[in-house]
N, C-alpha and C. Protein backbone atom coordinates (compact mmCIF):
# COMPACT_ATOMS: atom_id res chain seq x y z
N UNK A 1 -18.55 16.15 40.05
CA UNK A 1 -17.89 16.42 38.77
C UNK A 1 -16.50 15.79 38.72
N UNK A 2 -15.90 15.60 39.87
CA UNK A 2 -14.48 14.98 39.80
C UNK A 2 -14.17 13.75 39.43
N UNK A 3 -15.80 13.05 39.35
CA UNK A 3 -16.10 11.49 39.35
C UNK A 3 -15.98 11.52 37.71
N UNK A 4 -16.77 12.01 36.91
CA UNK A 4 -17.03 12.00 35.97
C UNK A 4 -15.99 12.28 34.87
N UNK A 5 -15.09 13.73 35.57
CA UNK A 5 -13.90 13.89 34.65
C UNK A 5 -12.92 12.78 34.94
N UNK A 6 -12.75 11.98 36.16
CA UNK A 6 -12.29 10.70 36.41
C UNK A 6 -12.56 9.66 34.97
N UNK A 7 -13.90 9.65 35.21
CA UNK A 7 -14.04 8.23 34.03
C UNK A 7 -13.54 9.26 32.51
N UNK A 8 -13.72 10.28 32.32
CA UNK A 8 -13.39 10.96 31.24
C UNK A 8 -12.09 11.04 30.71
N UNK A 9 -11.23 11.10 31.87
CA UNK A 9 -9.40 10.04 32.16
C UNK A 9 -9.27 9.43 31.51
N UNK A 10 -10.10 8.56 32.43
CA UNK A 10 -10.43 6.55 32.41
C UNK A 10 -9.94 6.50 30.79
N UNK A 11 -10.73 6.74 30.72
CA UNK A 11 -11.84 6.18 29.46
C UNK A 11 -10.87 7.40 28.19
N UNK A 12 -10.17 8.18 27.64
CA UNK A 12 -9.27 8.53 26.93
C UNK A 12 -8.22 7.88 27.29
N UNK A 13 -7.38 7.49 28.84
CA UNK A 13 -6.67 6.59 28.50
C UNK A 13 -6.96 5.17 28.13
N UNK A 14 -7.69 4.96 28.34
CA UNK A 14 -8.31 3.08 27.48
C UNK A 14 -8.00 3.31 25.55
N UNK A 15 -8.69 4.54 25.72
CA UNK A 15 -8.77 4.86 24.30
C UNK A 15 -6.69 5.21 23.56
N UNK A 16 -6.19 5.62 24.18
CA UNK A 16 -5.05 5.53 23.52
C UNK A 16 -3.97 4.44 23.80
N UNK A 17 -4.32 3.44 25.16
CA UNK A 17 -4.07 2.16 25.38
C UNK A 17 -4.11 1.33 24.09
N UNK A 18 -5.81 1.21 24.06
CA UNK A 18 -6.35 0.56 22.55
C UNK A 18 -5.40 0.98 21.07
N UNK A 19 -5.21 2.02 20.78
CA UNK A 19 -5.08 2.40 19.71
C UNK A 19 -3.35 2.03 19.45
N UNK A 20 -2.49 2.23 20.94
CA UNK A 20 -1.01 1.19 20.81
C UNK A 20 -1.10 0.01 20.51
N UNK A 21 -1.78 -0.82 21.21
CA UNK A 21 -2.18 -2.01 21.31
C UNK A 21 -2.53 -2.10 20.37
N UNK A 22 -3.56 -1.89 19.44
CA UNK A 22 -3.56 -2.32 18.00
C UNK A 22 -2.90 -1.73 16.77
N UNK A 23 -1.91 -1.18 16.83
CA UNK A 23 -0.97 -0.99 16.47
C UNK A 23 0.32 -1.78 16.68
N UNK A 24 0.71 -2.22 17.72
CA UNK A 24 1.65 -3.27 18.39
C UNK A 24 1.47 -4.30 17.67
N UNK A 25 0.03 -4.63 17.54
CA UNK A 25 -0.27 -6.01 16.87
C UNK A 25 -0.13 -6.03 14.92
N UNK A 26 -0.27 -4.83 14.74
CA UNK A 26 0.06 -4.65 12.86
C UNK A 26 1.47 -4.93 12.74
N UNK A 27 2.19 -4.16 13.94
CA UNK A 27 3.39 -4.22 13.80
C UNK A 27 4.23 -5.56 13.80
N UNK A 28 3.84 -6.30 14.41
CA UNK A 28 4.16 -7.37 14.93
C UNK A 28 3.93 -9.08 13.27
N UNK A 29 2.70 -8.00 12.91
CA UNK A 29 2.25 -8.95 11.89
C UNK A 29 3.00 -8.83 10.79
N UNK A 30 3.15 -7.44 10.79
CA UNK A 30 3.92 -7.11 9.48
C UNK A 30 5.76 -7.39 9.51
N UNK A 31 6.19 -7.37 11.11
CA UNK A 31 7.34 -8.02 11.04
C UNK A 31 7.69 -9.66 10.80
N UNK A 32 6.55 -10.24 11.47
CA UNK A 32 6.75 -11.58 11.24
C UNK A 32 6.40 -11.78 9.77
N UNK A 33 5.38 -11.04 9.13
CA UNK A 33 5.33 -11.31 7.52
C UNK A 33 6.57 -10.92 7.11
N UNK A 34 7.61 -10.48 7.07
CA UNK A 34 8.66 -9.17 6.45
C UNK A 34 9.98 -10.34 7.12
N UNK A 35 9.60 -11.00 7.69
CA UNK A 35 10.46 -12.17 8.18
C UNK A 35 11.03 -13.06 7.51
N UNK A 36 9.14 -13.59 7.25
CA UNK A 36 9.45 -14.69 6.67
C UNK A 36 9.23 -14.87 4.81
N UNK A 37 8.92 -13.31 5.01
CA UNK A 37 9.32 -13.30 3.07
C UNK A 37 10.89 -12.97 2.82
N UNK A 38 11.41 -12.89 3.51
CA UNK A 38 12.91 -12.34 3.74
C UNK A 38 13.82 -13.77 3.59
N UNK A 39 13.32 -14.36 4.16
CA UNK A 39 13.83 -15.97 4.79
C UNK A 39 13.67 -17.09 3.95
N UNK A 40 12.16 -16.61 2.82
CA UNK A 40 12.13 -17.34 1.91
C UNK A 40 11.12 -18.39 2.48
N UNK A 41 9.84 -18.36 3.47
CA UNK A 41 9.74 -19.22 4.19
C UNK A 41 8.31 -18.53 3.25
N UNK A 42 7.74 -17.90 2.53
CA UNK A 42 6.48 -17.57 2.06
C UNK A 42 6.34 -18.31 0.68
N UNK A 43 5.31 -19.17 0.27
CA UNK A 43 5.46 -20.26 -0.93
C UNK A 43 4.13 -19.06 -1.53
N UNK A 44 4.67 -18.85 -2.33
CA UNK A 44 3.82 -18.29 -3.73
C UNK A 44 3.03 -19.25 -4.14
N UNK A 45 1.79 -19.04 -4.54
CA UNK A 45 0.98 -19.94 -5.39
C UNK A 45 0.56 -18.85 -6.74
N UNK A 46 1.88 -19.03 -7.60
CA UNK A 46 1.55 -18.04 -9.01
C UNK A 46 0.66 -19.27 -9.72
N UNK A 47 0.05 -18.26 -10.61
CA UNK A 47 -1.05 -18.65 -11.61
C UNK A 47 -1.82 -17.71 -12.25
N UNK A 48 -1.54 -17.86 -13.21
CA UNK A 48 -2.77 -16.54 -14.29
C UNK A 48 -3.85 -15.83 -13.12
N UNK A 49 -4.02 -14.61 -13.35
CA UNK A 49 -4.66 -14.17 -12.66
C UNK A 49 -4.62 -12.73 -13.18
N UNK A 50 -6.13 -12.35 -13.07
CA UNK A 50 -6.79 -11.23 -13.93
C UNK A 50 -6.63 -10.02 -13.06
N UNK A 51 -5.31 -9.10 -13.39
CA UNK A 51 -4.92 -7.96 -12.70
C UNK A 51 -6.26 -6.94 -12.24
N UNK A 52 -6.93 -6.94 -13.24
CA UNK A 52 -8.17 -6.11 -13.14
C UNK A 52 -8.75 -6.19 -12.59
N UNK A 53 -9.31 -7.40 -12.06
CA UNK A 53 -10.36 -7.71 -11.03
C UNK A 53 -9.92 -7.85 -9.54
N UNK A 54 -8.24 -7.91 -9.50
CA UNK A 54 -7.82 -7.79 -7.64
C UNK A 54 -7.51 -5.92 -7.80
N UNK A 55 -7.35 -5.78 -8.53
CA UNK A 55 -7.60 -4.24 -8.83
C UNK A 55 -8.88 -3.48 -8.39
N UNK A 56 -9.80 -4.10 -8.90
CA UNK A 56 -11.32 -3.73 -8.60
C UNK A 56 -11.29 -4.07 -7.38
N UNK A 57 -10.99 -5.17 -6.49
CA UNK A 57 -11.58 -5.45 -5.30
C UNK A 57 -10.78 -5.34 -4.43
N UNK A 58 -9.83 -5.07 -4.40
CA UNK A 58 -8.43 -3.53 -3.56
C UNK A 58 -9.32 -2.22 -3.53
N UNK A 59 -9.81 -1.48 -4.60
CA UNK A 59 -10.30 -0.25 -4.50
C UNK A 59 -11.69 -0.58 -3.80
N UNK A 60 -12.37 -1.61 -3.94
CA UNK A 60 -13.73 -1.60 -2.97
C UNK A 60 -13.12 -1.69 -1.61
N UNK A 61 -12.53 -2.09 -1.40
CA UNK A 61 -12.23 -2.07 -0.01
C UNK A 61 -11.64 -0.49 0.52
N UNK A 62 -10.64 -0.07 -0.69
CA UNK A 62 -9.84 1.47 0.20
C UNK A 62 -10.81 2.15 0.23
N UNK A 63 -11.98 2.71 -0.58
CA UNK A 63 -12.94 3.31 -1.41
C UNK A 63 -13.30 4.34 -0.20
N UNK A 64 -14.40 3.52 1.00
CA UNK A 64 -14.61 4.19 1.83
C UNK A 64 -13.31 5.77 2.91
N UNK A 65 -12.45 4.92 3.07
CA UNK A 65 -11.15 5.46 3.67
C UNK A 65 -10.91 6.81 2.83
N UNK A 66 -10.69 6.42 1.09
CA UNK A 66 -10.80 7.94 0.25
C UNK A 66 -12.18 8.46 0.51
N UNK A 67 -12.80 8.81 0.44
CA UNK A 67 -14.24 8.97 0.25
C UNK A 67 -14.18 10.02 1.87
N UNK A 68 -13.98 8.99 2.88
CA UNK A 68 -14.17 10.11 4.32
C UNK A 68 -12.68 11.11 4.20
N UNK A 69 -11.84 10.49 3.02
CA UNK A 69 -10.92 11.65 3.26
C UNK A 69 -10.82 12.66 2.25
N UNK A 70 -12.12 12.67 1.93
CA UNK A 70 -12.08 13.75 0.36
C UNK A 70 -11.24 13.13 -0.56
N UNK A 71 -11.00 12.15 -0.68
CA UNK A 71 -9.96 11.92 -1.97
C UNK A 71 -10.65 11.18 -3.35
N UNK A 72 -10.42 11.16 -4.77
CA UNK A 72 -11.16 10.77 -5.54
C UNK A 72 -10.54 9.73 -5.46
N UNK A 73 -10.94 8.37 -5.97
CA UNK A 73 -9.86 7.45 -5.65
C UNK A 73 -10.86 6.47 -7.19
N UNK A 74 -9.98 5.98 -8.74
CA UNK A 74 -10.05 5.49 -9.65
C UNK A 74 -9.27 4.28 -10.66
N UNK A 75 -9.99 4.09 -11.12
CA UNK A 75 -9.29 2.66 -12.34
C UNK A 75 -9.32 3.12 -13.25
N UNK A 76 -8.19 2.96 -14.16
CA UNK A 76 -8.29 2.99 -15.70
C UNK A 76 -7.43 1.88 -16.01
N UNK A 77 -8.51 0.74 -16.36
CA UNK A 77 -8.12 -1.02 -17.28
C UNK A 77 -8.64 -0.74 -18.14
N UNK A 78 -8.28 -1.53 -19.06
CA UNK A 78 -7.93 -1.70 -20.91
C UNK A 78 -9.23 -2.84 -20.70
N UNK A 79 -9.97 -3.60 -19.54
CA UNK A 79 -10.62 -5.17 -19.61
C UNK A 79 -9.76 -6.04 -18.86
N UNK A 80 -10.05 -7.38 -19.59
CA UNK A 80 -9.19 -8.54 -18.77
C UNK A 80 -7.95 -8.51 -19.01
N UNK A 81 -6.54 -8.47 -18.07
CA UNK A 81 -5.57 -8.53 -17.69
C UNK A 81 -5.07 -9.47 -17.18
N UNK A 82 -4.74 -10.72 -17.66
CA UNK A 82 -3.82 -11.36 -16.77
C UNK A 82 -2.25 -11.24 -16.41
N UNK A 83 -1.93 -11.40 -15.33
CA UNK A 83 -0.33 -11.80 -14.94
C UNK A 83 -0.35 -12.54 -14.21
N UNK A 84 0.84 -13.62 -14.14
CA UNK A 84 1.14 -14.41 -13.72
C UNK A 84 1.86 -14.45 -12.38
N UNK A 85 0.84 -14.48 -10.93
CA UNK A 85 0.82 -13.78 -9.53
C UNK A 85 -0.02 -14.63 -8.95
N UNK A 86 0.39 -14.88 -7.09
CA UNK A 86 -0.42 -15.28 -6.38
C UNK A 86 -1.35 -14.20 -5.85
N UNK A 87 -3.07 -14.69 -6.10
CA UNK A 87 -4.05 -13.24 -6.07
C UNK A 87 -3.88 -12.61 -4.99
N UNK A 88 -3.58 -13.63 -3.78
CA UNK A 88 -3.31 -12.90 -2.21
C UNK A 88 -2.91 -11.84 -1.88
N UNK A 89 -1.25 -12.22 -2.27
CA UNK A 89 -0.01 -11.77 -1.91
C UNK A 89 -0.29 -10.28 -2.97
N UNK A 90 -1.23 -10.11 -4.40
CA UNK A 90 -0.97 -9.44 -4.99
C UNK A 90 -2.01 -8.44 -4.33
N UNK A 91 -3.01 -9.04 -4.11
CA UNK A 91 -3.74 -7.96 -3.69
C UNK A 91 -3.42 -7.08 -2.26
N UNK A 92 -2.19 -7.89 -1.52
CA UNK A 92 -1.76 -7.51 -0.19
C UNK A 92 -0.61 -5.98 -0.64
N UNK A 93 0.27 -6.32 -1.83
CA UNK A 93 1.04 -5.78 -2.61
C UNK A 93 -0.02 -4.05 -2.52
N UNK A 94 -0.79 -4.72 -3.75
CA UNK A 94 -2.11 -3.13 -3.91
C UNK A 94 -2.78 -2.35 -3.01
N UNK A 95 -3.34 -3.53 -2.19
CA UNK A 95 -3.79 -2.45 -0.86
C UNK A 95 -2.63 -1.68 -0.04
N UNK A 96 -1.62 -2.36 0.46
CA UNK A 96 -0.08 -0.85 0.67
C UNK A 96 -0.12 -0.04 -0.39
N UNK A 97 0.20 -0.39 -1.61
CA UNK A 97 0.69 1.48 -2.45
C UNK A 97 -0.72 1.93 -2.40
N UNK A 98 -1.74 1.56 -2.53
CA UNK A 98 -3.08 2.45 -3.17
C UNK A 98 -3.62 3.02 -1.38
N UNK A 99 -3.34 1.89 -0.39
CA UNK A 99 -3.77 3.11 1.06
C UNK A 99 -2.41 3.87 0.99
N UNK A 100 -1.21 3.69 0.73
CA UNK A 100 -0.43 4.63 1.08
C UNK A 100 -0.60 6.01 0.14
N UNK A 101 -1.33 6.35 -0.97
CA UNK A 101 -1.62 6.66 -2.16
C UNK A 101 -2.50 7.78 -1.14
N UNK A 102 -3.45 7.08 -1.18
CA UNK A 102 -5.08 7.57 -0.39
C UNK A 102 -4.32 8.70 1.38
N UNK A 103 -3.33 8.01 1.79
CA UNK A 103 -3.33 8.69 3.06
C UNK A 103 -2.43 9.46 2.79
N UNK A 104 -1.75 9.67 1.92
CA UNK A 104 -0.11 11.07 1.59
C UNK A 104 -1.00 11.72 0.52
N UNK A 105 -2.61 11.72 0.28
CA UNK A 105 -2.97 12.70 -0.65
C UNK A 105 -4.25 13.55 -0.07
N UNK A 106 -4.19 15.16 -0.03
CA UNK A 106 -5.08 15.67 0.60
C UNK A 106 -6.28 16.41 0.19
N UNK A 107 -6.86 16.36 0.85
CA UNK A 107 -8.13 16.37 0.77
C UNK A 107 -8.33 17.06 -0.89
N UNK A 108 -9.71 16.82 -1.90
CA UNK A 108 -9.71 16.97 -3.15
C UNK A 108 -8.39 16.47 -4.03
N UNK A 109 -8.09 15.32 -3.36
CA UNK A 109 -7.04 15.28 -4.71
C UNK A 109 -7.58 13.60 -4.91
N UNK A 110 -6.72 13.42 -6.06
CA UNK A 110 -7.08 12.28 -6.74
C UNK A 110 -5.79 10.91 -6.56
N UNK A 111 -6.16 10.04 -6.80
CA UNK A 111 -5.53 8.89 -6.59
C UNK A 111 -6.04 7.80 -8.13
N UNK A 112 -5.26 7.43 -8.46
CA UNK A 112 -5.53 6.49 -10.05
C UNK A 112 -4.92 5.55 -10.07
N UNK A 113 -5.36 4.20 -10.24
CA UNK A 113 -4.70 2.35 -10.94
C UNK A 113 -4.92 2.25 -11.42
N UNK A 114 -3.65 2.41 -12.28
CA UNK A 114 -3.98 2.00 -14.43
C UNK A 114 -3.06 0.41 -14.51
N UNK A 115 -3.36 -0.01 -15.16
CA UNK A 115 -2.81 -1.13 -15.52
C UNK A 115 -3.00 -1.52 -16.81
N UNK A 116 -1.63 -1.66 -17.80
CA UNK A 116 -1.41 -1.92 -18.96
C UNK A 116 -0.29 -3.16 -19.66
N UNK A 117 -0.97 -3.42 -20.62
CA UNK A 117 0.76 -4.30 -21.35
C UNK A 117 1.57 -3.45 -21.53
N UNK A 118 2.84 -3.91 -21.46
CA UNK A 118 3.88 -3.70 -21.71
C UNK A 118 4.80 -4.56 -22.69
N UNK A 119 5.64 -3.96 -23.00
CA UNK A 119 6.72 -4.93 -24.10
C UNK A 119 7.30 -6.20 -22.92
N UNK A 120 7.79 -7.03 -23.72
CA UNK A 120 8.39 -8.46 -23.32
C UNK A 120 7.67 -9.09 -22.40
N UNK A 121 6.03 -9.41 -22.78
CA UNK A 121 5.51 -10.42 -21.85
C UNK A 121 5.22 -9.91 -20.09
N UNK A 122 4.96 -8.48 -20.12
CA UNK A 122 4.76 -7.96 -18.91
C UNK A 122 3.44 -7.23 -18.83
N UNK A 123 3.43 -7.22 -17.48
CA UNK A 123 2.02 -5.96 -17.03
C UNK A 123 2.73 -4.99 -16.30
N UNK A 124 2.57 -3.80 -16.58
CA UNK A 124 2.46 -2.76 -15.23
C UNK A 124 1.47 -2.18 -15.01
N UNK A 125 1.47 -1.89 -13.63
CA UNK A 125 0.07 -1.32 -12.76
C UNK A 125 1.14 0.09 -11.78
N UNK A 126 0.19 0.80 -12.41
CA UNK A 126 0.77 2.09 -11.86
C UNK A 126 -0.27 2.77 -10.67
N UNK A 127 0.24 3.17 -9.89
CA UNK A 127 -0.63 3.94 -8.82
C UNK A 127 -0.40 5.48 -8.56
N UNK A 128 -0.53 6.34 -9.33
CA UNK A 128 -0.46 7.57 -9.30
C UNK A 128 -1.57 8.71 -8.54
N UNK A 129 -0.85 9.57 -7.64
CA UNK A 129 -1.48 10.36 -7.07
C UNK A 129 -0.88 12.05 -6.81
N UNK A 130 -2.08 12.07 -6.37
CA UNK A 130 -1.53 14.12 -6.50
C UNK A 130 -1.54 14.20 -5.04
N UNK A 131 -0.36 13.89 -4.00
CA UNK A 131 0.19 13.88 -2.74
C UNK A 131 0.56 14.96 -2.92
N UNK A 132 1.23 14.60 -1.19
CA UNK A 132 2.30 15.76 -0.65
C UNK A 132 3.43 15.63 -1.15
N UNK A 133 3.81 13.97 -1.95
CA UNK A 133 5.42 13.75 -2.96
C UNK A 133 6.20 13.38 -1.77
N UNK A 134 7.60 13.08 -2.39
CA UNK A 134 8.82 12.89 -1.79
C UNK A 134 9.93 13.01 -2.14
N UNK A 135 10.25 13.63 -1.18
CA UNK A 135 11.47 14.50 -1.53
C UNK A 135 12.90 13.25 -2.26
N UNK A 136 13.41 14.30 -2.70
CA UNK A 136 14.43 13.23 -3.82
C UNK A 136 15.61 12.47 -2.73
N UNK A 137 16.09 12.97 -2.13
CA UNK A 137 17.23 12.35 -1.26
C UNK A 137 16.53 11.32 -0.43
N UNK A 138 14.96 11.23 -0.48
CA UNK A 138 14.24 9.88 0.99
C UNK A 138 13.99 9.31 -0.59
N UNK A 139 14.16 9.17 -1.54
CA UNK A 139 13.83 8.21 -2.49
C UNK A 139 14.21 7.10 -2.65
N UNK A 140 15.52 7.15 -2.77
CA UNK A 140 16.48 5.22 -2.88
C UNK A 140 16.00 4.97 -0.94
N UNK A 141 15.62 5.34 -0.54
CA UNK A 141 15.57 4.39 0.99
C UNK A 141 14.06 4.02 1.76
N UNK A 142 13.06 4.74 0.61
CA UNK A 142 12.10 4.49 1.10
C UNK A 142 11.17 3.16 1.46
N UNK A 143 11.74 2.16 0.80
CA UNK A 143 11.45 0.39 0.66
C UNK A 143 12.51 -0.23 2.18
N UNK A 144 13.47 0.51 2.86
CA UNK A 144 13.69 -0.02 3.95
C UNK A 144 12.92 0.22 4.80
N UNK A 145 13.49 -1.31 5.77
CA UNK A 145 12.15 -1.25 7.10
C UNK A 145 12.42 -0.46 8.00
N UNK A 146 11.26 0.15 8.78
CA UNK A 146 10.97 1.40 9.73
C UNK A 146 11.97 3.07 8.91
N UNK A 147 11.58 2.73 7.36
CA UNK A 147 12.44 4.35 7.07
C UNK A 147 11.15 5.06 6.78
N UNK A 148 10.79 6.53 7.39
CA UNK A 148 9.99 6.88 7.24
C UNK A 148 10.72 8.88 6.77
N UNK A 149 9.70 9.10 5.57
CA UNK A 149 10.13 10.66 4.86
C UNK A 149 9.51 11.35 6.11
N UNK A 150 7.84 11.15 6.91
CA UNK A 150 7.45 12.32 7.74
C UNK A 150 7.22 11.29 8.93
N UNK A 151 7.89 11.06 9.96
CA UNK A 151 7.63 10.64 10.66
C UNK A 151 6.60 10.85 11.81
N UNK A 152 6.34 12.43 11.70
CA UNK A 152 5.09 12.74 12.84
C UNK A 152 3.97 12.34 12.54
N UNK A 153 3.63 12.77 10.81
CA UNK A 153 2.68 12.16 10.26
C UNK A 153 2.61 10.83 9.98
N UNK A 154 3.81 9.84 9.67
CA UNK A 154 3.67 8.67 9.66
C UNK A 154 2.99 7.94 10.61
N UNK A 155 3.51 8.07 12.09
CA UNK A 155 2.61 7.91 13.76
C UNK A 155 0.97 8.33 13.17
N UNK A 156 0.75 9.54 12.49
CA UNK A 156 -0.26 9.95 13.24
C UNK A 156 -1.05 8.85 12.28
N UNK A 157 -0.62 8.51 10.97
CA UNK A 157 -1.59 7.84 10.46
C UNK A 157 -1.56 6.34 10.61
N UNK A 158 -0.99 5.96 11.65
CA UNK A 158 -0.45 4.68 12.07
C UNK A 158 0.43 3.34 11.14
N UNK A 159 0.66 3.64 10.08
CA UNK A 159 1.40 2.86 10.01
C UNK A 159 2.20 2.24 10.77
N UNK A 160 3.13 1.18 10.41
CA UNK A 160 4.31 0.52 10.81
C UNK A 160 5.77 0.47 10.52
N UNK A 161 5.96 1.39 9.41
CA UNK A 161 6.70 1.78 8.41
C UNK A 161 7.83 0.67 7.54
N UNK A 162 7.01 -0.57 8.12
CA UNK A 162 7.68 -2.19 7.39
C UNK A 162 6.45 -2.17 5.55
N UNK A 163 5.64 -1.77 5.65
CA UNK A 163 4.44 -1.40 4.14
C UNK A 163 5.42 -1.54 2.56
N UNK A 164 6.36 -0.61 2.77
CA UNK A 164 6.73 -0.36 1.51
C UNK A 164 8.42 -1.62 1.48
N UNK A 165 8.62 -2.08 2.44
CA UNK A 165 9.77 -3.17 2.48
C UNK A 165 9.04 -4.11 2.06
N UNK A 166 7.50 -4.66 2.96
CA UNK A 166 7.09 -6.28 2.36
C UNK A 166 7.13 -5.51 1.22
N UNK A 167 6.20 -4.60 0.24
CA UNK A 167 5.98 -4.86 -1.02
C UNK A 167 7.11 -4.98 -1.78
N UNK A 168 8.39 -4.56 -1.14
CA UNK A 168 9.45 -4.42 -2.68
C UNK A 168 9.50 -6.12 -2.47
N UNK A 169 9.72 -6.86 -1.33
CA UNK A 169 10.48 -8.09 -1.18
C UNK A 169 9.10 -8.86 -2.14
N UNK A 170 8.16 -8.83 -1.85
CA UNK A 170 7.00 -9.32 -2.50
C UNK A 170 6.82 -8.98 -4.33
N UNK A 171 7.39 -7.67 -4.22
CA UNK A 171 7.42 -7.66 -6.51
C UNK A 171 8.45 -8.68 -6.57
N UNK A 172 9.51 -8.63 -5.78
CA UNK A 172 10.74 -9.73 -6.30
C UNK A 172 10.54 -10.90 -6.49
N UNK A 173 9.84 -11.27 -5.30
CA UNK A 173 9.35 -12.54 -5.67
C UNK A 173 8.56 -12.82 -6.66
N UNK A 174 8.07 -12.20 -7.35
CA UNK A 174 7.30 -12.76 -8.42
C UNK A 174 7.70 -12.28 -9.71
N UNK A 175 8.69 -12.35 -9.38
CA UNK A 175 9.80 -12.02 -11.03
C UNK A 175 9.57 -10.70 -11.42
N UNK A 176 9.17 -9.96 -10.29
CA UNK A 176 8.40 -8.33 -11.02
C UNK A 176 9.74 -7.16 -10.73
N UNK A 177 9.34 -5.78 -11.20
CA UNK A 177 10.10 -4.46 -10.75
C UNK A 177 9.22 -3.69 -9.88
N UNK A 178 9.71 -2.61 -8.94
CA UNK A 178 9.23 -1.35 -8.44
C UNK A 178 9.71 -0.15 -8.78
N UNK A 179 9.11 0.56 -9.13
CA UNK A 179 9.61 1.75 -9.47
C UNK A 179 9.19 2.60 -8.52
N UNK A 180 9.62 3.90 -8.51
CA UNK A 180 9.13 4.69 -7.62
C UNK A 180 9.45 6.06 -8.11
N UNK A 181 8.51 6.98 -8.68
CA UNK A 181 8.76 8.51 -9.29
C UNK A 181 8.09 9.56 -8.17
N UNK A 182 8.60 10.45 -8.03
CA UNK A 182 7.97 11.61 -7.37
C UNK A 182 8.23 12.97 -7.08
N UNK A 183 7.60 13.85 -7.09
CA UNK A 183 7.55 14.80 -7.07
C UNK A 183 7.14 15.80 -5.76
N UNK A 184 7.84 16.81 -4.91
CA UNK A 184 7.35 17.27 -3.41
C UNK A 184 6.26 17.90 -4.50
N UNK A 185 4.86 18.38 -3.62
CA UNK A 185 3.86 19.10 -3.68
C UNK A 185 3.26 18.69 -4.75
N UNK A 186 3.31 17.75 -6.27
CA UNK A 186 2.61 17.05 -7.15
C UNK A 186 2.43 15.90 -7.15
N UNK A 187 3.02 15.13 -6.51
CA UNK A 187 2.97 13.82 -6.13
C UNK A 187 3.63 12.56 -6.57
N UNK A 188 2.85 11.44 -6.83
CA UNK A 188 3.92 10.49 -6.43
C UNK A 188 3.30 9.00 -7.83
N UNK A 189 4.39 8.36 -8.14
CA UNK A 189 3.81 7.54 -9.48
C UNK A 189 4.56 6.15 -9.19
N UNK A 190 3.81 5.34 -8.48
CA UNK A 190 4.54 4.09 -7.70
C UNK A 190 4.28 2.45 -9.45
N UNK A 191 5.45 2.25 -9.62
CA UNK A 191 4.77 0.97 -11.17
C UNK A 191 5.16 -0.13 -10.50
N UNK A 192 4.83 -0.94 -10.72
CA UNK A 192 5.27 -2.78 -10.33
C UNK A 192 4.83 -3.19 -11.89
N UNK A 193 5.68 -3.72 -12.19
CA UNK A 193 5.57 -4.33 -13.49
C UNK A 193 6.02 -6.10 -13.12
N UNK A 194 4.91 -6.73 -13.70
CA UNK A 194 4.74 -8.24 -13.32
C UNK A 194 5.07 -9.13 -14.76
N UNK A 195 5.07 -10.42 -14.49
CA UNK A 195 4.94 -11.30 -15.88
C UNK A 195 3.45 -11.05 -16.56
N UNK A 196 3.72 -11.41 -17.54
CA UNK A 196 2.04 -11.49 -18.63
C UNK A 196 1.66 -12.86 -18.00
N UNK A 197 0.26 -13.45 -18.14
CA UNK A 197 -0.08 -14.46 -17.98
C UNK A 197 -1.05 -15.00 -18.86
N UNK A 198 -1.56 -15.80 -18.90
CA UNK A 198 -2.37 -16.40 -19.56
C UNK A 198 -4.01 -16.56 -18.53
N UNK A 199 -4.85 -16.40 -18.81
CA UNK A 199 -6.45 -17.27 -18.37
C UNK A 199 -6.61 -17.77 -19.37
N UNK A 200 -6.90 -19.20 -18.85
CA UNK A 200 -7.56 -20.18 -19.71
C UNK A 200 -8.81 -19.83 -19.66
């Protein structure tokens, strides 16, 4: 039996080895991304591009993640949406607020991406959820890198806490705003408002 609780060791420490280790490596990615959007060294390729549909295919991807975490997770588009955005970078933008959305909201609650016109040639896409919120004084600092409101829980759900820095540096770049509303125990209403665009 001593053999066995041996590999049983083993083998939980491999397992939390692994789980630094790939974590080390997000971290690492997301600093060198957070680098070199900082530095100005990231070339945008803007062009019309149909908010709705990197919308749709952001939520196929989180979908599962809500789903094992009890969370409802939804769209409400008007149809075709364009703004004027590289699809990448935008859809890199959506997947941070909508997983950060999905993992600060518990179990039975809901998560929503609406996206609408706005006055003067804009879109906003709002990501609203019924979280745990944030408290008003971690509000103006939450877009700096490694600032985290719960840090035990931040670890536990692994982030890197660089998520919400690329995205502000990333709305800027594309001529956009961030907003950020919230509420402790009702939750949280994240907008990026972009240029309008055109599809030909």
């Amino acid at each position: 039996s001593g053999a066995l609780e041996d590999r049983d060791h083993a083998r939980r420490f491999l397992e939390i080895v692994f789980r630094h280790t790939e974590r080390l490596g997000r971290l690492l990615n997301d600093l060198t991304d957070l680098s070199n959007i900082e530095l100005g060294r990231v070339i945008l390729k803007i062009e019309p591009t149909r908010v709705d549909e990197v919308i749709e295919s952001v939520l196929a991807i989180i979908k599962p993640r809500a789903d094992s975490g009890g969370v409802t997770l939804t769209a409400d588009l008007p149809g075709p949406l364009p703004v004027q955005a590289d699809r990448d970078r935008l859809a890199q933008i959506l997947i941070n607020l909508v997983d950060n959305a999905v993992k600060y909201t518990p179990r039975g609650g809901r998560v929503t991406v609406r996206a609408r016109p706005v006055a003067a040639a804009r879109v906003a896409i709002a990501i609203e959820d019924t979280g745990v919120g944030i408290p008003a004084e971690d509000l103006p600092r939450i877009t700096e890198r490694f600032y985290r409101v719960d840090k035990a829980r931040s670890r536990e759900l692994g982030g890197t806490g660089l998520g919400l820095a690329i995205v502000k540096h990333l709305v800027a770049a594309h001529g956009g705003q961030l907003e950020i509303e919230s509420e402790v125990e009702r939750g949280t209403i994240v907008r990026v408002t972009l240029p309008a665009g055109e599809v030909r």
